[in-house]
C-alpha atoms as a PDB file:
ATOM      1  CA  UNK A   1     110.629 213.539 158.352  1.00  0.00           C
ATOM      2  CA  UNK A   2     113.236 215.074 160.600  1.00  0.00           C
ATOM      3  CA  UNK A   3     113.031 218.514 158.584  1.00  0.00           C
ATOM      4  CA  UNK A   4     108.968 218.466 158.940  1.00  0.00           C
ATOM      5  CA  UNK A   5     109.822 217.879 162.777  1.00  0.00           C
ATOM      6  CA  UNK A   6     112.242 220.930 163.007  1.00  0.00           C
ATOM      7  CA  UNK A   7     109.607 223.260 161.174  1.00  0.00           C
ATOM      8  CA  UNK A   8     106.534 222.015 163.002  1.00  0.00           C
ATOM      9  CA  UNK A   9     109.103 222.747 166.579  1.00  0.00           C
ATOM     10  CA  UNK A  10     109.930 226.637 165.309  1.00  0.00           C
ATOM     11  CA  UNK A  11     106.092 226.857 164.675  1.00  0.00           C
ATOM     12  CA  UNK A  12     105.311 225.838 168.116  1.00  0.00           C
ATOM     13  CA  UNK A  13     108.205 227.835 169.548  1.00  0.00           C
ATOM     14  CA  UNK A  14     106.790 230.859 167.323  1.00  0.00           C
ATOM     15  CA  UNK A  15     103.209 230.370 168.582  1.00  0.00           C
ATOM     16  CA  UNK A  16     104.111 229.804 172.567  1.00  0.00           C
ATOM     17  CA  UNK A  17     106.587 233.301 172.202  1.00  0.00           C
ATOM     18  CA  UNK A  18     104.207 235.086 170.416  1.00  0.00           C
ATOM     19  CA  UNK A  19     100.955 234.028 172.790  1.00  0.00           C
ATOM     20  CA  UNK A  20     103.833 235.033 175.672  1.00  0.00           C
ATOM     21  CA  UNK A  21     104.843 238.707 173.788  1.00  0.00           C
ATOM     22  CA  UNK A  22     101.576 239.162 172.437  1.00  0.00           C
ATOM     23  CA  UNK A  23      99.322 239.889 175.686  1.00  0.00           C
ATOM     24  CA  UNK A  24     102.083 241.798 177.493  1.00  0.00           C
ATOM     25  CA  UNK A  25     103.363 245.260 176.967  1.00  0.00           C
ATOM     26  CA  UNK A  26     107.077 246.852 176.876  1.00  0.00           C
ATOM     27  CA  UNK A  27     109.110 249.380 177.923  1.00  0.00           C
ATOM     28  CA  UNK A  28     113.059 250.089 177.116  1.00  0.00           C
ATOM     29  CA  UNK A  29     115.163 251.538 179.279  1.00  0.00           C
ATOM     30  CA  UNK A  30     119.095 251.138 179.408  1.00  0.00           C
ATOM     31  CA  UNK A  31     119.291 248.273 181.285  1.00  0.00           C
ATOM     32  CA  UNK A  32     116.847 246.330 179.066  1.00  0.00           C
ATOM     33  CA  UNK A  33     113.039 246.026 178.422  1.00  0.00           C
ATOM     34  CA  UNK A  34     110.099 245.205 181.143  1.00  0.00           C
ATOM     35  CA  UNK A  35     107.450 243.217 179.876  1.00  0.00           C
ATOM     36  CA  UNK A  36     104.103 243.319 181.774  1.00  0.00           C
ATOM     37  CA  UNK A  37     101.241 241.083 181.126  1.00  0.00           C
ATOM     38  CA  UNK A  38      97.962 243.261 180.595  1.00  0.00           C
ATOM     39  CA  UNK A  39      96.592 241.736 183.230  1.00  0.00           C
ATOM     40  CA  UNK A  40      98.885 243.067 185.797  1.00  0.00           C
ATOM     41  CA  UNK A  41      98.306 246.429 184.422  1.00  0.00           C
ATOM     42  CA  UNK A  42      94.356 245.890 184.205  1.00  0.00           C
ATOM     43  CA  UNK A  43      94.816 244.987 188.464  1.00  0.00           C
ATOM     44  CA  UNK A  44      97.103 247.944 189.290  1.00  0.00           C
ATOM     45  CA  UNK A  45      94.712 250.890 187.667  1.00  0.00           C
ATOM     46  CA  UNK A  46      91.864 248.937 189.328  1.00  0.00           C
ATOM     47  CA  UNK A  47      93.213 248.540 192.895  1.00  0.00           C
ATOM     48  CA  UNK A  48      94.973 252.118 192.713  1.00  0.00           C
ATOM     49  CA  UNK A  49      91.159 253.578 191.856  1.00  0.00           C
ATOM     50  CA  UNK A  50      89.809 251.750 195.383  1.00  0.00           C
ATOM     51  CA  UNK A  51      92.747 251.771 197.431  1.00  0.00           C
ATOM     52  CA  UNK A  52      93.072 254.730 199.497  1.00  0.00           C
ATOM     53  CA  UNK A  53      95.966 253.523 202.045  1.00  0.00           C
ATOM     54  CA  UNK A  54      99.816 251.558 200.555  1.00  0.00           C
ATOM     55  CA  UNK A  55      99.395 248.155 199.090  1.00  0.00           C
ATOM     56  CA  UNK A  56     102.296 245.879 198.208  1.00  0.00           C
ATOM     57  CA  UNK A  57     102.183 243.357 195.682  1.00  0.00           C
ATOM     58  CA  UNK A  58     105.169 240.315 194.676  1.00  0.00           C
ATOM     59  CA  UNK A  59     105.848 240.349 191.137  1.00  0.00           C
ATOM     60  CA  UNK A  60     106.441 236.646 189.470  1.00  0.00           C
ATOM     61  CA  UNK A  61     108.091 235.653 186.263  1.00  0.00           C
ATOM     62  CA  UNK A  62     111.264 234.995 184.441  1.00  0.00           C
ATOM     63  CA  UNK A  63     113.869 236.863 182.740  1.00  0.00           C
ATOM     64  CA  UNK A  64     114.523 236.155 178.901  1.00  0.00           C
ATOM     65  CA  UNK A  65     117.696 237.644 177.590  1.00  0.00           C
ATOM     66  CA  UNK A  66     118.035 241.179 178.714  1.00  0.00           C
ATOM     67  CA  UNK A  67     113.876 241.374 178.996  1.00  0.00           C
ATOM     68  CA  UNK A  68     112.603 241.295 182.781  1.00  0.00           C
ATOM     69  CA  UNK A  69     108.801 239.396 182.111  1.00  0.00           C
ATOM     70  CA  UNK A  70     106.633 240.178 184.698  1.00  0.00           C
ATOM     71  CA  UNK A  71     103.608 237.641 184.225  1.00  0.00           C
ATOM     72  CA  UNK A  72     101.607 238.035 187.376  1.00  0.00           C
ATOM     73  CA  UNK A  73     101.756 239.331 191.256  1.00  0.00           C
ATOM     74  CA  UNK A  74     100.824 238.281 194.286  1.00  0.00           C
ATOM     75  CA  UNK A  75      99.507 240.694 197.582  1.00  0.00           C
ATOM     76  CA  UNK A  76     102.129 240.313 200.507  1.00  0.00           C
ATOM     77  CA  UNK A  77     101.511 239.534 203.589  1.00  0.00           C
ATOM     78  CA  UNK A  78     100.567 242.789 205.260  1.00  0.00           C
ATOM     79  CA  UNK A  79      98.064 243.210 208.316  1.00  0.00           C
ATOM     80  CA  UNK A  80      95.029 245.471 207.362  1.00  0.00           C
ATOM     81  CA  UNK A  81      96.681 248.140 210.193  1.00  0.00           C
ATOM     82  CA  UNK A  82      99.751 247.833 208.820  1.00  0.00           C
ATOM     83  CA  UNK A  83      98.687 249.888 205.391  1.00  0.00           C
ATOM     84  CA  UNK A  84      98.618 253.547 205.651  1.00  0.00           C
ATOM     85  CA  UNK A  85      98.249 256.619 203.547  1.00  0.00           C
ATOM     86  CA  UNK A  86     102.010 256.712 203.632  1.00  0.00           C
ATOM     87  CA  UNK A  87     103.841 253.391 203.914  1.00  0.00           C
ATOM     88  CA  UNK A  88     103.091 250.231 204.069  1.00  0.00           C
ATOM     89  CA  UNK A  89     104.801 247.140 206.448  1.00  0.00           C
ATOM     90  CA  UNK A  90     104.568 243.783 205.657  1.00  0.00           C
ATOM     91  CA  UNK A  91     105.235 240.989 207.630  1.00  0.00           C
ATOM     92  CA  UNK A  92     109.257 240.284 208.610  1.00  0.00           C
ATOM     93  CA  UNK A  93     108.806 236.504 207.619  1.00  0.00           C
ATOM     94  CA  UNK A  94     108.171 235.398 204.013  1.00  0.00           C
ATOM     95  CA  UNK A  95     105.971 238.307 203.005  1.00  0.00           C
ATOM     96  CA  UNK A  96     105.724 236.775 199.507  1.00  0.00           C
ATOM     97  CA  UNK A  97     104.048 233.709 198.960  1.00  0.00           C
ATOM     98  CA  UNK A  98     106.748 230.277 196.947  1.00  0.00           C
ATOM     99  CA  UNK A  99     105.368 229.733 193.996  1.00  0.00           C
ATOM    100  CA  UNK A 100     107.272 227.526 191.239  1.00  0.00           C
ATOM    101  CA  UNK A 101     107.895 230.712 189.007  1.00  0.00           C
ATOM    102  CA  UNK A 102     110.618 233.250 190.213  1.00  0.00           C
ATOM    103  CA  UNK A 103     110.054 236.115 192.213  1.00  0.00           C
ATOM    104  CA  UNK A 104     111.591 239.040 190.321  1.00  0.00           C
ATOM    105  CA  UNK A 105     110.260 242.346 191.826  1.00  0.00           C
ATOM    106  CA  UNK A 106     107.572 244.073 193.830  1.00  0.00           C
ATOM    107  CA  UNK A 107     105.048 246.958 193.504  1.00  0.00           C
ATOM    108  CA  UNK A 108     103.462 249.531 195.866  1.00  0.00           C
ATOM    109  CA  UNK A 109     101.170 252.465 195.315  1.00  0.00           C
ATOM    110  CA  UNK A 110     101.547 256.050 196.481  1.00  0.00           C
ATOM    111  CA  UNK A 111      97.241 256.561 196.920  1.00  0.00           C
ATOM    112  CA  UNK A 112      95.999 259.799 195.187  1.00  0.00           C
ATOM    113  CA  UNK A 113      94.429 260.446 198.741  1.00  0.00           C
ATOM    114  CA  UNK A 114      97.434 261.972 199.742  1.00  0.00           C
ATOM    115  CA  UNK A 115      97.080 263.894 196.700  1.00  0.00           C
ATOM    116  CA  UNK A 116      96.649 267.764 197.005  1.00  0.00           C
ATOM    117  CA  UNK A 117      94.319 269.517 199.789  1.00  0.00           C
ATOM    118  CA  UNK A 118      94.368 265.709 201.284  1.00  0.00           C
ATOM    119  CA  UNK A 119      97.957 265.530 201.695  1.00  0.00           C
ATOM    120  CA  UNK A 120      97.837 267.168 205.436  1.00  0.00           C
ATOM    121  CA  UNK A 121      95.115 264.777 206.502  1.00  0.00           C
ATOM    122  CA  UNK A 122      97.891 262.172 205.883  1.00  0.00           C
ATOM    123  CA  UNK A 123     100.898 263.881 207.696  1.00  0.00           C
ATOM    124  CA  UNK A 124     104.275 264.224 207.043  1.00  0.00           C
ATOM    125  CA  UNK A 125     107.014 261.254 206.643  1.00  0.00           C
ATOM    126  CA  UNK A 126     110.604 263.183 207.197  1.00  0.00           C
ATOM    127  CA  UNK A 127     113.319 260.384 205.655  1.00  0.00           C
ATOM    128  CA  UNK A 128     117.093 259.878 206.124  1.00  0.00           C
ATOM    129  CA  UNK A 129     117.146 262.374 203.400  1.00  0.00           C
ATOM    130  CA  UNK A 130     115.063 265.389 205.149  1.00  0.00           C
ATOM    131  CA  UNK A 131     112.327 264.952 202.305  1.00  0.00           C
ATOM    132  CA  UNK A 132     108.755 264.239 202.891  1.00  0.00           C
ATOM    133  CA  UNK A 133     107.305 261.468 200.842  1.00  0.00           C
ATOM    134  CA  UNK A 134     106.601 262.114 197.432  1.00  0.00           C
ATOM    135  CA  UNK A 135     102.385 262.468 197.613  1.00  0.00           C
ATOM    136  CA  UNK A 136     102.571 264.583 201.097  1.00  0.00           C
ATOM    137  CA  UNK A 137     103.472 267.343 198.807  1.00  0.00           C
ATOM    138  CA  UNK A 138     101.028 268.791 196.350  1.00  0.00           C
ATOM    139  CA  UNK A 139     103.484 270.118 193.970  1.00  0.00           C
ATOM    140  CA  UNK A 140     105.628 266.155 193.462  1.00  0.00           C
ATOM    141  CA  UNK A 141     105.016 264.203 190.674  1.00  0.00           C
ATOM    142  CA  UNK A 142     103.982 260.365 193.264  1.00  0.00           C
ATOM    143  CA  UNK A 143     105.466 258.864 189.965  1.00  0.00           C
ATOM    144  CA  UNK A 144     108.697 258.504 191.449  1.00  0.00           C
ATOM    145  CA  UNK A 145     111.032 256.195 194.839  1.00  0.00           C
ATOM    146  CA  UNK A 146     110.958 257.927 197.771  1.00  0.00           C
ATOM    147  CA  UNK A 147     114.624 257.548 199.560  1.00  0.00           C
ATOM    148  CA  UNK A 148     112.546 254.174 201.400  1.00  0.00           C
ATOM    149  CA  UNK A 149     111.551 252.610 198.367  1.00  0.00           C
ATOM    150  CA  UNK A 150     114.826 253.118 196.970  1.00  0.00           C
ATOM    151  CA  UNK A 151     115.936 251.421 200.190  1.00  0.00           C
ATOM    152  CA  UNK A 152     113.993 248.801 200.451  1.00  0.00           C
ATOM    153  CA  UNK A 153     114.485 247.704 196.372  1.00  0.00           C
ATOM    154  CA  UNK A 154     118.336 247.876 197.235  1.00  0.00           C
ATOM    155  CA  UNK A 155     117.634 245.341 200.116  1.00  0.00           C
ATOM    156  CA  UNK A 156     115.586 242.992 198.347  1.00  0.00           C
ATOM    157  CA  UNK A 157     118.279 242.434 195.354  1.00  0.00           C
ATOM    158  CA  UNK A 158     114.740 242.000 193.621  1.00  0.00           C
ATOM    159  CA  UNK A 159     115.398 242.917 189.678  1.00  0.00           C
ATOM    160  CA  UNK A 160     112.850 245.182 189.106  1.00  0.00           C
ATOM    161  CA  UNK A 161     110.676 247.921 191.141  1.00  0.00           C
ATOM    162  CA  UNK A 162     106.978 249.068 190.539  1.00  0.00           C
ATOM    163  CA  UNK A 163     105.287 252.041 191.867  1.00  0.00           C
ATOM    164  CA  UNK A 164     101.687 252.482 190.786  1.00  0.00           C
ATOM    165  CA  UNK A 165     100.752 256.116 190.717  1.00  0.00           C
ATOM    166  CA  UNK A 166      98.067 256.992 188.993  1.00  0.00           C
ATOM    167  CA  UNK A 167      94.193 256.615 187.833  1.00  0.00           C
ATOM    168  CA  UNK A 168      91.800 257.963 185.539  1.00  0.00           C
ATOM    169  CA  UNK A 169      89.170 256.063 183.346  1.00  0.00           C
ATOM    170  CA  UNK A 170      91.592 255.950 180.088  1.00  0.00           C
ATOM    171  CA  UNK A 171      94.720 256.981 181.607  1.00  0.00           C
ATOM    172  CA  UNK A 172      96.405 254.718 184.507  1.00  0.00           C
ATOM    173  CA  UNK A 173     100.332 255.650 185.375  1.00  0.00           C
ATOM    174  CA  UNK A 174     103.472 253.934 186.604  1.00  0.00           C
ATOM    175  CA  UNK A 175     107.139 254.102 187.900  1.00  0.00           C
ATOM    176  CA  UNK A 176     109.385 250.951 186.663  1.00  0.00           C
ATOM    177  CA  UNK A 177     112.646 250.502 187.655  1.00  0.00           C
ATOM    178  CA  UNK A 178     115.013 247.677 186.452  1.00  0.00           C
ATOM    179  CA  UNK A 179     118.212 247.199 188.950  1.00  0.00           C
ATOM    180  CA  UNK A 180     121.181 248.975 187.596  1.00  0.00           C
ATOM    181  CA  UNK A 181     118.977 251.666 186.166  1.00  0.00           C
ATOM    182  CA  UNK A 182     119.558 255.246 188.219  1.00  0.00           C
ATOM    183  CA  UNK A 183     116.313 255.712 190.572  1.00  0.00           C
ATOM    184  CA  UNK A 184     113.805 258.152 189.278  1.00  0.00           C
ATOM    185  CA  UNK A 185     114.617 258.183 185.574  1.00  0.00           C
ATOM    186  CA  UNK A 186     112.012 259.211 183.608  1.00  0.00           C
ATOM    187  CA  UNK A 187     112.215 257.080 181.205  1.00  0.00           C
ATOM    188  CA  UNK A 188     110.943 254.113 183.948  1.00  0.00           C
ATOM    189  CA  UNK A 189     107.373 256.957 184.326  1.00  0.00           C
ATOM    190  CA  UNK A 190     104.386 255.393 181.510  1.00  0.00           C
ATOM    191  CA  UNK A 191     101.296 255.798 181.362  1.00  0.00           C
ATOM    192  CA  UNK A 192      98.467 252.951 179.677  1.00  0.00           C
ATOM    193  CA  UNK A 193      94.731 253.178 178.975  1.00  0.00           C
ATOM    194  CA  UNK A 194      93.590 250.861 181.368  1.00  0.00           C
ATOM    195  CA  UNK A 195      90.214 250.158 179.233  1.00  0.00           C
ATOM    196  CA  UNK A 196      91.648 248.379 176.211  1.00  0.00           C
ATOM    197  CA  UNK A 197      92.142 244.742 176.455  1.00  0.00           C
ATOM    198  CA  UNK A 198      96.106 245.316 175.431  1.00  0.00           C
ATOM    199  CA  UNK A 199      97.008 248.477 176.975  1.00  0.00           C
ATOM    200  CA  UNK A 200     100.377 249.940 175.432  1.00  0.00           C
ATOM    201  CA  UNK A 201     102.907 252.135 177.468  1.00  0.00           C
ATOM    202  CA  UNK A 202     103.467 255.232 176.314  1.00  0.00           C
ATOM    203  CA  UNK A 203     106.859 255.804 178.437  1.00  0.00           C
ATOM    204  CA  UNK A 204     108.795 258.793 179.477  1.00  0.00           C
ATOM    205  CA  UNK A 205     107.568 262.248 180.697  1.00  0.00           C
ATOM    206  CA  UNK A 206     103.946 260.834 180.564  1.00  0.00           C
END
């Protein structure tokens, strides 16, 4: 009896890990692996295709081992005129919403907008580092922290760091960063078909 009840609780186990892993998909860097559940990645390549101005989203899950599982987000709490072509400013007080899973990391887009002949139309940010931010400039890959977002993931001693930074119909890119990991590694920069129902990351120089 007890050795049917040890099998039948490794079955469950097996089942409730595998329904976890199964709908989620991975990347590896040197600090560990990210998982993201498809439907976080369906919601980024759909609000990046209608979202012309900064959106920031809380990121909610656990960590299991050395893997960071993201399993849903959340938008902060930013005022409509408080998200612009080129940065976005949420509220000072409890921007992310208590929930009873852990808060582990946030996301922001750079909008394609800003992409190209637009990028004038959306003016110049100068940082503490004399660069403009990434989209202003036609010729920078938006896959990537500006010297602010490297900032502000720094301050947050959040674990991991999203930028969404890319659309097409089959082809939907992002920027993950785990802490400890160097910012702008381009191993973090993957790209997904957005129109499967498991999108895979194809990670790297994608």
């Amino acid at each position: 009896m007890i050795r049917r009840t040890v099998i039948a609780w490794f079955l469950w186990m097996a089942a409730c890990w595998g329904n976890a892993f199964g709908q989620m998909a991975a990347l590896r860097q040197d600090t560990g692996y990210t998982a993201i559940a498809q439907n976080v990645l369906h919601d980024w390549a759909l609000s990046y295709r209608e979202w012309h101005t900064e959106w920031l989203s809380c990121l909610y899950g656990e960590v299991r081992g050395d893997t960071v599982i993201i399993r849903y987000s959340i938008p902060a709490d930013v005022k409509p005129s408080h998200s612009m072509p080129t940065t976005v400013v949420p509220q000072p007080a409890g921007q992310c919403v208590q929930t009873t899973d852990s808060l582990i990391g946030l996301a922001h887009n750079h909008p394609q907008t800003c992409r190209g002949g637009n990028g004038a139309a959306c003016g110049f940010v100068v940082n503490d580092s004399g660069s403009m931010h990434p989209q202003d400039d036609a010729n920078n890959d938006p896959c990537f922290e500006s010297w602010p977002d490297i900032r502000t993931f720094v301050a947050s001693r959040l674990l991991v760091n999203v930028v969404v930074c890319g659309y097409s119909f089959n082809k939907a890119r992002i920027y993950v960063q785990q802490r400890g990991a160097p910012p702008n590694d381009k191993s973090g920069v993957c790209s997904y078909d957005p129109e499967l129902d498991a999108p895979v990351l194809k990670c790297g120089k994608s």
